[in-house]
Structures are given as structure tokens and as C-alpha cells.
Protein backbone atom coordinates (compact mmCIF):
# COMPACT_ATOMS: atom_id res chain seq x y z
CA UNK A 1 113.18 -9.79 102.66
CA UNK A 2 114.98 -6.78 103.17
CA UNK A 3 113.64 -3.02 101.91
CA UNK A 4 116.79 -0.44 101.62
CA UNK A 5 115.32 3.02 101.14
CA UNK A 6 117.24 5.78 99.61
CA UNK A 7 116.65 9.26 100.62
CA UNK A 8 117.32 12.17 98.07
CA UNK A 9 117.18 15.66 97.61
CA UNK A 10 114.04 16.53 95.60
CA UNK A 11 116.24 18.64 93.40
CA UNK A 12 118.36 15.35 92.14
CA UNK A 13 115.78 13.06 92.41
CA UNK A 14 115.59 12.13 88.54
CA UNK A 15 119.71 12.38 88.37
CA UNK A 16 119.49 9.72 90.80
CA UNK A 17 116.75 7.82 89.05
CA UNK A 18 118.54 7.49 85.97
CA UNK A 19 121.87 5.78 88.27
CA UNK A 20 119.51 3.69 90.03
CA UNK A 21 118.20 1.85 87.25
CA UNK A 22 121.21 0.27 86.59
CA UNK A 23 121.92 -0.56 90.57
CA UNK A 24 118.63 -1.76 90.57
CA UNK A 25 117.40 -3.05 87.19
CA UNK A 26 114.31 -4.85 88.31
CA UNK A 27 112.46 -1.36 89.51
CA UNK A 28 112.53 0.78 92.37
CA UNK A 29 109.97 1.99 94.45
CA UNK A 30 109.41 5.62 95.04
CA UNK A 31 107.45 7.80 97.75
CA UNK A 32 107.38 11.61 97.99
CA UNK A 33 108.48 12.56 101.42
CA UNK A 34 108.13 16.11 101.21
CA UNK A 35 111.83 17.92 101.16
CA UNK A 36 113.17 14.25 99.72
CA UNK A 37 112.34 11.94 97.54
CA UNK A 38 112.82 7.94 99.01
CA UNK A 39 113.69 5.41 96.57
CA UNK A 40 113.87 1.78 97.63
CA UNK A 41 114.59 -1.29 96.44
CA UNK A 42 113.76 -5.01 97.68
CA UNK A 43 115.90 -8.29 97.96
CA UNK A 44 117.51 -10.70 100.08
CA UNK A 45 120.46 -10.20 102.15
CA UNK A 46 123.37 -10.07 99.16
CA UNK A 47 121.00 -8.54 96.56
CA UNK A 48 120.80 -5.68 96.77
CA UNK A 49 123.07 -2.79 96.22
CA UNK A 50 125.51 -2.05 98.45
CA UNK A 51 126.47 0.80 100.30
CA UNK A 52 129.41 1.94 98.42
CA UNK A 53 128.30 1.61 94.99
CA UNK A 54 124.95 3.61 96.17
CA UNK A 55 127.44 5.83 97.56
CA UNK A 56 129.53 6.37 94.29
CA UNK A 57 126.55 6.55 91.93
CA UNK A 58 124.39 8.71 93.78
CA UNK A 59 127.03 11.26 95.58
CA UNK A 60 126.10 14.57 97.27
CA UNK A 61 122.32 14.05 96.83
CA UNK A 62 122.20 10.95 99.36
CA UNK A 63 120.36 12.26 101.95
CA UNK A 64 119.82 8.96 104.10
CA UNK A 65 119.84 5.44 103.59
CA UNK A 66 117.30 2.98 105.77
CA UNK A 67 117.53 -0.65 105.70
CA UNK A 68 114.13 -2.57 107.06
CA UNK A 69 113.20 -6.45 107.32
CA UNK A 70 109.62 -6.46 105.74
CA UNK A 71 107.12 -9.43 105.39
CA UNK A 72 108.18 -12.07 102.72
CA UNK A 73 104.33 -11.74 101.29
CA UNK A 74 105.13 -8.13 100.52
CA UNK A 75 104.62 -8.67 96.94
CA UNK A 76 101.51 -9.59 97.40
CA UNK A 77 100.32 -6.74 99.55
CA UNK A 78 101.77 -3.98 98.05
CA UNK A 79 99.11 -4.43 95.66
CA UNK A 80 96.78 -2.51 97.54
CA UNK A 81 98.75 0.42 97.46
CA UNK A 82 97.44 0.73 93.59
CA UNK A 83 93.84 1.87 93.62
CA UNK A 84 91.53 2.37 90.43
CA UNK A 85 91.17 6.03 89.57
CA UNK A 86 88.47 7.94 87.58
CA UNK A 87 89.44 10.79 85.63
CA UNK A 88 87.30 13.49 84.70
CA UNK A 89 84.31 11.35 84.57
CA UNK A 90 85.86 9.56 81.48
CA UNK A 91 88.71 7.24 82.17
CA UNK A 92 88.58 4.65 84.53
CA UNK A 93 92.56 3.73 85.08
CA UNK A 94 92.81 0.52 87.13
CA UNK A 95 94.95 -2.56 88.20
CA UNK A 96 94.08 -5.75 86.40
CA UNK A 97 92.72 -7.14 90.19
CA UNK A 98 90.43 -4.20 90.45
CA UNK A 99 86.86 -4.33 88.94
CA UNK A 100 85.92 -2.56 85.46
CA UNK A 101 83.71 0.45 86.49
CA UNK A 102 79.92 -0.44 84.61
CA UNK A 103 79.27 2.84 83.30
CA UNK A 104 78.49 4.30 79.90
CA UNK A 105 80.90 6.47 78.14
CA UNK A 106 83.38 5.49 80.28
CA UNK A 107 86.44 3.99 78.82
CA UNK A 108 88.77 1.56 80.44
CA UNK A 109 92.18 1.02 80.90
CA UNK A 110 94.07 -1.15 82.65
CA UNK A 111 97.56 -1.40 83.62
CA UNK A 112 99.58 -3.96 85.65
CA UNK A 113 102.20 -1.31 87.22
CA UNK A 114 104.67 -4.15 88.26
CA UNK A 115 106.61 -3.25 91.57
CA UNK A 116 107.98 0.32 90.24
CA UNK A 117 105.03 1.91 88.54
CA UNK A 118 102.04 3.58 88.84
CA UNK A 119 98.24 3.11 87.41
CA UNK A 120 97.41 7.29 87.64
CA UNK A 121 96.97 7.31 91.15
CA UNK A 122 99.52 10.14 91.51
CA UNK A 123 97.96 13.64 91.64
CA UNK A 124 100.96 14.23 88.73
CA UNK A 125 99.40 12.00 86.39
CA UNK A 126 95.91 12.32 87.36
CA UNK A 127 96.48 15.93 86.00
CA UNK A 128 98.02 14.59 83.17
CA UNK A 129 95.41 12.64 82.35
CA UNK A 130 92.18 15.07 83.27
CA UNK A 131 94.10 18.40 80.32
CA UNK A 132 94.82 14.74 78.01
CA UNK A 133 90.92 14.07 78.13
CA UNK A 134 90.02 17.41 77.85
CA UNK A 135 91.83 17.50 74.76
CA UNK A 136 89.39 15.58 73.36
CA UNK A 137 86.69 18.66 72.78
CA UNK A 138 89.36 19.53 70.41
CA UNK A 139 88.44 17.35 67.85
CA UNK A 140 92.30 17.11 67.08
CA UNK A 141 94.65 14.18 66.78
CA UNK A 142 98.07 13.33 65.78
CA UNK A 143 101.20 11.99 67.16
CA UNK A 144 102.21 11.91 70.37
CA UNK A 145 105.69 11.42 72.45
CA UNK A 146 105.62 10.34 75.94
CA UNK A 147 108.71 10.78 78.16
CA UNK A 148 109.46 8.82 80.50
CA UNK A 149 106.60 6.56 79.63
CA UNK A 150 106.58 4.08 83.02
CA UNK A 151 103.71 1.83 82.76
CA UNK A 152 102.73 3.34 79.55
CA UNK A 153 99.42 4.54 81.47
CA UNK A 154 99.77 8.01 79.78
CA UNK A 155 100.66 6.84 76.43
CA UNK A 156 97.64 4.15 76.19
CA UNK A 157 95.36 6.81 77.23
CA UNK A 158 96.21 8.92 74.33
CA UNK A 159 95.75 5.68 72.03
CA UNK A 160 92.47 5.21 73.34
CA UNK A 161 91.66 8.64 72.59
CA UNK A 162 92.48 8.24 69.01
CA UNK A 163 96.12 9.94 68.92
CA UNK A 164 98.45 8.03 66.47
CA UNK A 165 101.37 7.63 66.11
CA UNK A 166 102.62 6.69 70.28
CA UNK A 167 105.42 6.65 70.93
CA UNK A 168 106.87 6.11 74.72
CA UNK A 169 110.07 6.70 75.79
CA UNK A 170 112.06 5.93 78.82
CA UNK A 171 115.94 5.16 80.54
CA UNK A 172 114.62 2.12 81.86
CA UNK A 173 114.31 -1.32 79.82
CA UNK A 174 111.42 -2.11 82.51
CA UNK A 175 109.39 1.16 82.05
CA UNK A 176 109.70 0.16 77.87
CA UNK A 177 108.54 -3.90 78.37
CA UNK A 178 105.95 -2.59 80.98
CA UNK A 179 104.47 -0.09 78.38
CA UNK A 180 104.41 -2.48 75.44
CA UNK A 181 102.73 -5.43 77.63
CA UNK A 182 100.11 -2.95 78.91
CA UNK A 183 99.02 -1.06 75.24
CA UNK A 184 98.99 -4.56 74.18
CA UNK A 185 96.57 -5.65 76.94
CA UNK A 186 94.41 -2.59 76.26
CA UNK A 187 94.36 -3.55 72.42
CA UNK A 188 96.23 -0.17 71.20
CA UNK A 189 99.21 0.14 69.43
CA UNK A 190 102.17 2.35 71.24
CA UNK A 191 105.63 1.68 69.99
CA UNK A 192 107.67 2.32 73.58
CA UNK A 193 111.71 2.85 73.13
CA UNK A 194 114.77 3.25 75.83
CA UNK A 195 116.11 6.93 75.91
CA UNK A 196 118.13 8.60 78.70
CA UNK A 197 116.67 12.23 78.27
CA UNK A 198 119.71 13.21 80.46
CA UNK A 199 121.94 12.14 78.31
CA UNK A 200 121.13 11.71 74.74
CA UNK A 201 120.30 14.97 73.71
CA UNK A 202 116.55 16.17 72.20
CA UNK A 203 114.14 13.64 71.97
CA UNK A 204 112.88 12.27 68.75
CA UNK A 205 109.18 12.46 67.49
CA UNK A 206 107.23 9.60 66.16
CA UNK A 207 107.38 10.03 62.45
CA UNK A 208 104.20 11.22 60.84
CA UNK A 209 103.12 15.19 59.61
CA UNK A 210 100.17 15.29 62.19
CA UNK A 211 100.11 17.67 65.12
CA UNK A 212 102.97 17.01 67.67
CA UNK A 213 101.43 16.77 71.54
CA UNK A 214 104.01 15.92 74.16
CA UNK A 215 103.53 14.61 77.50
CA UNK A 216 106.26 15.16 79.74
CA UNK A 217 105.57 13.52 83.76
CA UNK A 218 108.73 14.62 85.36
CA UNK A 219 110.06 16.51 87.54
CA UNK A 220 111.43 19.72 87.78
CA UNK A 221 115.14 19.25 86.94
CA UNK A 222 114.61 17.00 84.02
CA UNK A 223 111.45 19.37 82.90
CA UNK A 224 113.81 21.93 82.65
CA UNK A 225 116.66 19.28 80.80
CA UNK A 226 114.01 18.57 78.18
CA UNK A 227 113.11 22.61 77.38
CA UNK A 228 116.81 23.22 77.27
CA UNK A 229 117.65 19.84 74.93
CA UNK A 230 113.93 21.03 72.61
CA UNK A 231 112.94 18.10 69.89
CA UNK A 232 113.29 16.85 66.95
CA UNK A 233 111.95 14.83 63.90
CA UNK A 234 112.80 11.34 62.81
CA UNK A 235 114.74 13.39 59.98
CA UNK A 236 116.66 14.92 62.75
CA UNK A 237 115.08 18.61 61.65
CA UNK A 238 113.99 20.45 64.86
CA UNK A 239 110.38 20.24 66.32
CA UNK A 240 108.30 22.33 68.23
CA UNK A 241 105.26 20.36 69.73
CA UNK A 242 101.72 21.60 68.88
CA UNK A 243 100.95 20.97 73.19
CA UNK A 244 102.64 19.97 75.66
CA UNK A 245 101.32 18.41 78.95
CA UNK A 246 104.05 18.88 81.37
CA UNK A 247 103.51 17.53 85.37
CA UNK A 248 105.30 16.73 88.10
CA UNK A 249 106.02 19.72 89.54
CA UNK A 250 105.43 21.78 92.69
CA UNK A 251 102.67 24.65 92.30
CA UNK A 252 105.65 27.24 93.28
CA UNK A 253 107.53 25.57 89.95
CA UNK A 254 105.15 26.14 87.63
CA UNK A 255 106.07 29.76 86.03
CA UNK A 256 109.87 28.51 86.27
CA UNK A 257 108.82 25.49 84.00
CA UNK A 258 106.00 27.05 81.84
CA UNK A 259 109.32 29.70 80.49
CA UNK A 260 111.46 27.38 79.51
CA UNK A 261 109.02 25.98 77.67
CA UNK A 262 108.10 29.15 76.50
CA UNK A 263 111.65 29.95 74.73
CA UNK A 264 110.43 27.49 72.71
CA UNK A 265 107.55 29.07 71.53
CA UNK A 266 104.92 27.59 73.62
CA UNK A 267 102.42 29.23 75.85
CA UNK A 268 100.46 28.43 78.80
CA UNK A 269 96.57 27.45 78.21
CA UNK A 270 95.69 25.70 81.49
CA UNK A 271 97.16 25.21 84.27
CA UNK A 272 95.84 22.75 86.94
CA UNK A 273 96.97 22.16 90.56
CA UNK A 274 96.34 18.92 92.83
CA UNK A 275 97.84 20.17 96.70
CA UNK A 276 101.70 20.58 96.32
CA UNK A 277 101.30 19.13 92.64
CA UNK A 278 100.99 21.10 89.25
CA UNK A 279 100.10 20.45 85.61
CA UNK A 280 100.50 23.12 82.93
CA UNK A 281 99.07 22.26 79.01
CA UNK A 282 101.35 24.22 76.57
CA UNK A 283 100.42 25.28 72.82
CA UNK A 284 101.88 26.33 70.02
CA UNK A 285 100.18 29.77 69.10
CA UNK A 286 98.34 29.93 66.29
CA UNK A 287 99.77 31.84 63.15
């Protein structure tokens, strides 16, 4: 089996996501190297994609490309990559191969990240989940919109908190069957949808006349795409969010990203830092 690893600049990294997925429409994998970003994909010799349409799609923001022989059991192995993780002392977020956790008022949730997606081992959405759960003193629920949903882990973590409607949306059809095969495993309901938040403009709400809470695990370019684009209703009517949990950013991005946000009139509440990695939670004051 061969592994050919893409290396981007951090600053592209979801522009080159989004051309990826339809290079590579089983999944890539993805690493954080730092300055780049390395996406890779697997396959035998005359799968994958080849140079020139990586070339084409990706542009100026190829960095390097690395081609590898790996072990043909690699998809077992990369199994233990994907570790169970406890957040807050609340949520135990594992693989289906890992062990529950025995422990009272502890809820779990399980999630079978296929070859491209993660089960909240990432300091990003570890953050995301510890302000989600600490939501929860709150005493509040509503709807809630997930971007770029992935495994769903996010999204069935707000189900299991009692949030409703969920709704999960995200440019790849994988990330979408992923999310609707976990919730269903976990016995919640989250409806999960394909939307290219590059390209198709403000993203929709689930319909409803609860509070609004959006959680938003990207990174810093499309962060900033998603402020600029603001939201909407079902009716098409704009919408500000009630919160917003926004992640994946670097801790020296974090007042760059919390006022965009802010032209839409939210503020910063919390802000939460994991190394490199920061998580702001963003309200709507008041009146």
C-alpha cells in the first residue's frame, strides 16, 4: 500500500481540504506539522491521485508531496492512533474497540472515526467539548448547528446533553454518513447535511425558536469565512447564534477570530487554551 502525503500551508489548509475531498472521496488523513498541515491519502499503485491533478487543485499552497510504501495491515493499526478521552470529568469519548469507562455520572459516547476522523482526541475538540459540557450549569437548551461535523463527535455530545434540534453540517458526503451512523449508534437523533461553507454562502439553522448555539471546529481561514458569510434561518431571515464555540485555532489567533465574531454581535465569555491550540465560547449579550 502506498501513503502520498500532502504538505500545505497552515493558512490554506481548509481551501485545500475542501479540493481534496473530491481527489480523495474515501477520507484523508491529517497531522499538524507545525508551519504545515500534511494531508494524506492511502491506495495502491494507480489509486490514488496523481501528481498533476494534486497539482491543479491544490496550487500555490502545495508545500511538499511524500510518497511512502507502508504495511498492508495499516488499517488495522492505525487504530491505535484513536485513544478514549475524558472530558471534564463527564464525557467519556471513545472508539467502539476501547472499553466503556465504569463510572457514575459519566456519560458515554462512542464513535467509530473511520480512516479520516477523529473521536476528541484533538486538543481542538477536547476544548470544544470541556465549554459544550460546561454549558450544561446553564440549565439552557435549544438547537444547535455543527460545522463541519466529521464524525459527528461534537454534534452527539450536544444530543446527549439534551440540545435539540442537531443539525451537522459538512463538504464531505463521508463526514455526513459518518455522523448519522455514529448519533445512531449512540441512540440520539442528529440530522447531518453536505454544505461547502466556502462556497455556499451563510449557513442555515436547524428550524425551531429555541436558543441558537453554534459549534464551529475549524480553522482559522474558514473561522473567519463563516463570521464574514453570518447565518441564517430555515426561512432564510438572518441569525445571530445565542453561543458560539469556535476552535481550531492557534492561541496567537484568538482576538483575530473572537472580532469577527464580534461584528456580529457576539462577545467573548471563556476562552480556553490547550499548548498551540485555542477555544473561545461566544454569547449573545443579554438585552
Amino acid at each position: 500500500m502506498i501513503r502520498l502525503a500532502l504538505r500545505v500551508r497552515r493558512e490554506d489548509a481548509e481551501v485545500v481540504l475542501a479540493e481534496l475531498a473530491d481527489l480523495a472521496p474515501s477520507g484523508v488523513e491529517e497531522r499538524d506539522l507545525g508551519a504545515t498541515i500534511e494531508y494524506a491519502v492511502y491506495g495502491a499503485p494507480g489509486e490514488l491521485p496523481t501528481l498533476p491533478a494534486v497539482e491543479a487543485a491544490i496550487g500555490g499552497a502545495l508545500v511538499e508531496v511524500v510518497s511512502e510504501e507502508v504495511a498492508d495491515d495499516w488499517a488495522d493499526r492505525w487504530r491505535a492512533f484513536h485513544q478514549p478521552v475524558l472530558v471534564a470529568g463527564r464525557l467519556h469519548v471513545r472508539p467502539p474497540w476501547s472499553p466503556p469507562r465504569d463510572e457514575a455520572g459519566v456519560r458515554e459516547l462512542v464513535v467509530d472515526p473511520g480512516r479520516a476522523f477523529g473521536t476528541g482526541g484533538h486538543g481542538t475538540t477536547r476544548l470544544c467539548l470541556e465549554l459544550l459540557v460546561g454549558l450544561e450549569a446553564d440549565g439552557v437548551r435549544g438547537r444547535v448547528l455543527d460545522l463541519g461535523c466529521g464524525s459527528g463527535v461534537l454534534a452527539i455530545a450536544a444530543a446527549q446533553l439534551g440540545w435539540a434540534p442537531v443539525l451537522g453540517v459538512d463538504h464531505e458526503e463521508a463526514s455526513v454518513a459518518a455522523t448519522r451512523e455514529n448519533a445512531a449508534v449512540n441512540g440520539v437523533t442528529v440530522a447531518a447535511e453536505r454544505f461547502d461553507l466556502l462556497r455556499d454562502g451563510a449557513a442555515c439553522a436547524p428550524a425551531g425558536d429555541g436558543p441558537l448555539l453554534v459549534l464551529a471546529n475549524l480553522l482559522r481561514p474558514l473561522l473567519l469565512r463563516v463570521a464574514a458569510d453570518g447565518f441564517r434561518e430555515a426561512d432564510g431571515a438572518p441569525a445571530t447564534p445565542d453561543a458560539l464555540i469556535a476552535s481550531g485555532l492557534l492561541v496567537h489567533e484568538a482576538d483575530e477570530v473572537a472580532a469577527a465574531f464580534g461584528r456580529l454581535g457576539l462577545v467573548e465569555a471563556d476562552r480556553r487554551d490547550d499548548g498551540e491550540w485555542a477555544a473561545l465560547l461566544l454569547r449573545r449579550p443579554v438585552a
